[in-house]
Protein backbone atom coordinates (compact mmCIF):
# COMPACT_ATOMS: atom_id res chain seq x y z
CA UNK A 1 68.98 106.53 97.55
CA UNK A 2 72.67 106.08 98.32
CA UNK A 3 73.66 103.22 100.07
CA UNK A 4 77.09 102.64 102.24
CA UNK A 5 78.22 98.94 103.13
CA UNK A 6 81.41 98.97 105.49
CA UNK A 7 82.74 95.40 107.02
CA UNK A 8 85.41 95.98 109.28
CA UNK A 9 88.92 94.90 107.72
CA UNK A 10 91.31 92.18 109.35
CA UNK A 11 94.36 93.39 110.57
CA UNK A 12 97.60 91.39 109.89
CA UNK A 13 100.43 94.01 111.01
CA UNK A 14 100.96 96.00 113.67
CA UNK A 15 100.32 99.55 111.82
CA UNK A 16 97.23 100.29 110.16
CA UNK A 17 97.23 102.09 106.99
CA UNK A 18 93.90 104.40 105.55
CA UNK A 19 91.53 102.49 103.95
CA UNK A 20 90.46 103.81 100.04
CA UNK A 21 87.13 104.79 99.01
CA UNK A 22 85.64 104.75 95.76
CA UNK A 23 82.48 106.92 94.84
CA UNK A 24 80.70 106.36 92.15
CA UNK A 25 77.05 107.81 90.47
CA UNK A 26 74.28 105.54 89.89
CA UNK A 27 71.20 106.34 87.49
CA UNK A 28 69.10 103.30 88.23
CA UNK A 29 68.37 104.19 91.25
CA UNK A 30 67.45 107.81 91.47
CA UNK A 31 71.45 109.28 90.81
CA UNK A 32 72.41 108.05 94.01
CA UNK A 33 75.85 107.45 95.05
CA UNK A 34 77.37 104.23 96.08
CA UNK A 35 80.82 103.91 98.35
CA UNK A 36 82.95 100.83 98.32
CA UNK A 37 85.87 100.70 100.90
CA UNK A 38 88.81 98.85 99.68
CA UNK A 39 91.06 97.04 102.09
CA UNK A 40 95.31 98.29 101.54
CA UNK A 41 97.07 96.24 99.60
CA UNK A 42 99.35 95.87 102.50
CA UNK A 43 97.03 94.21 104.53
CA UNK A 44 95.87 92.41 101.58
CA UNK A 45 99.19 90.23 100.72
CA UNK A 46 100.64 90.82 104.14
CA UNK A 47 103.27 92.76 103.78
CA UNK A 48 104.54 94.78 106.87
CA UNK A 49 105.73 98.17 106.42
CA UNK A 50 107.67 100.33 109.41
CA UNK A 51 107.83 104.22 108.10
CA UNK A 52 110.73 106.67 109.03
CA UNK A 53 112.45 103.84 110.50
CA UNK A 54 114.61 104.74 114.10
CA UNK A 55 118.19 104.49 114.16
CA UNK A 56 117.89 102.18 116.80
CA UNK A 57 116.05 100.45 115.21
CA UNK A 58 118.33 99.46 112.20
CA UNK A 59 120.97 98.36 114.25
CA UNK A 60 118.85 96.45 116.48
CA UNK A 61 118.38 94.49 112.78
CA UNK A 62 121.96 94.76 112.36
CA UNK A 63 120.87 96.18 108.55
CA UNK A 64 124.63 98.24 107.79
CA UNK A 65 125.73 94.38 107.49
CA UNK A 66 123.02 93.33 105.07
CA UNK A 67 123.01 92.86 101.09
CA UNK A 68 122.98 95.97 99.11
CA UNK A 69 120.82 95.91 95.75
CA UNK A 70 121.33 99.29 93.31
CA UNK A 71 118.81 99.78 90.53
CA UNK A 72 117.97 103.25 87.97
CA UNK A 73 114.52 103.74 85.83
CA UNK A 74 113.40 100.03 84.96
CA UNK A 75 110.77 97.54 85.81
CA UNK A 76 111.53 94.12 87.04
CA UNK A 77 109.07 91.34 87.51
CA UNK A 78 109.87 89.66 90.65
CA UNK A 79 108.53 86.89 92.80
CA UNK A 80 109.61 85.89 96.83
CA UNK A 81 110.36 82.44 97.21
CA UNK A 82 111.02 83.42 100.96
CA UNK A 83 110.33 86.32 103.37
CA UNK A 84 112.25 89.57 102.35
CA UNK A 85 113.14 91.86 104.57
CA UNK A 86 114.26 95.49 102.57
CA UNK A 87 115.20 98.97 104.29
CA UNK A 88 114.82 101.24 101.05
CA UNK A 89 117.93 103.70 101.94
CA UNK A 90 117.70 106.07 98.22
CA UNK A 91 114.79 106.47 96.03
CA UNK A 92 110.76 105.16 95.47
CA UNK A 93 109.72 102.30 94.37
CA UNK A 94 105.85 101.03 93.35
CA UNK A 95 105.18 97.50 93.49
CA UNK A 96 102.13 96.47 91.38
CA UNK A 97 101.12 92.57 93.11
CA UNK A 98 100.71 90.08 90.07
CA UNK A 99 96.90 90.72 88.78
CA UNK A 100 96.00 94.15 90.51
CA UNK A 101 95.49 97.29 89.34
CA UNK A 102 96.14 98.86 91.94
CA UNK A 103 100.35 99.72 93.41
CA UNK A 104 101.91 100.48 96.82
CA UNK A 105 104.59 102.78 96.97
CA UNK A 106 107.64 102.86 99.25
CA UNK A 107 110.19 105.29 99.89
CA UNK A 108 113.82 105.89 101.60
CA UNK A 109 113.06 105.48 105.34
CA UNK A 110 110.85 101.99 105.00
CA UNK A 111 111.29 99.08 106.13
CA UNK A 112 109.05 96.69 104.10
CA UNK A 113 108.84 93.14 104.80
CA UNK A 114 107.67 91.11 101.92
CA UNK A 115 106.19 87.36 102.51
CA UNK A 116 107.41 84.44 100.77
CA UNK A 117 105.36 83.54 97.34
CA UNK A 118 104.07 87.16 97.10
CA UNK A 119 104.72 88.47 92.59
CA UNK A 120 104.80 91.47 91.38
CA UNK A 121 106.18 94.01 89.31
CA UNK A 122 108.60 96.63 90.72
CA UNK A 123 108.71 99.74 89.18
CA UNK A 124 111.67 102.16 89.65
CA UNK A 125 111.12 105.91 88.32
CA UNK A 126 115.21 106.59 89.02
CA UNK A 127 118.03 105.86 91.10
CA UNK A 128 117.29 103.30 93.75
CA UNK A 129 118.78 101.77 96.68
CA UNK A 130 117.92 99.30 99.55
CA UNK A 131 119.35 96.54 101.67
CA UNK A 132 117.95 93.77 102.31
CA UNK A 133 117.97 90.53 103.80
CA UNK A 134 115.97 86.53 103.82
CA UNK A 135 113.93 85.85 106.32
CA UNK A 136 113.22 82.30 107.52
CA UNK A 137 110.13 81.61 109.37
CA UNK A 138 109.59 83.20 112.65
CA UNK A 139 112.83 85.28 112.40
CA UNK A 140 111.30 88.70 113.37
């Protein structure tokens, strides 16, 4: 008999992202199948993500005046010790959170907003761009 278990997820941004499934065959009982939904990772460690990103909108955030941060192929370890703001303007990268198995990727276009405390590594398959800027509490 195959069972299915689904709890709705909480929300903490304003743009929901798919949920992932995992299938799997059981023998004990009867080669049914079981499905386990996973929450995103984003909504997991609350990070905010904004795709294809407006024009408007960038200036609105007055990002041309932000920090710029230029990386090629490498892996860095990294931890926020306060919000992080990035607009990724050249390249991927896939951030593995501290103890998961699991990655999010991001690419030219996002805006990603990464909470203060949140580790993990930060892997960069080539050239790679962004600019970025600290957030203090409530700055939105």
């Amino acid at each position: 008999m195959a069972s299915l278990i689904i709890s709705p997820p909480l929300i903490s941004s304003s743009k929901r992202t798919k949920p992932e499934f995992k299938t799997s065959h059981s023998s004990t009982h009867g080669g049914g199948m079981i499905i386990s939904m996973q929450r995103p990772l984003e909504e997991i460690y609350s990070i905010r993500v904004e795709k294809n990103v407006s024009k408007e909108r960038l200036s609105e955030l007055g990002v041309s005046k932000w920090s710029t941060w230029k990386t090629g192929k490498c892996n860095v370890p990294w931890d926020w010790h306060v919000d992080q703001l990035v607009y990724i303007e050249e390249g991927e990268v896939r951030v593995v959170p501290e103890g998961s198995e699991r990655h999010m990727s991001f690419v030219a276009g996002d805006l990603v907003r990464y909470p203060k405390w949140f580790e993990a590594d930060l892997w960069f398959n080539g050239y790679y761009q962004e600019r970025y800027s600290f957030r203090a509490y409530g700055d939105d």
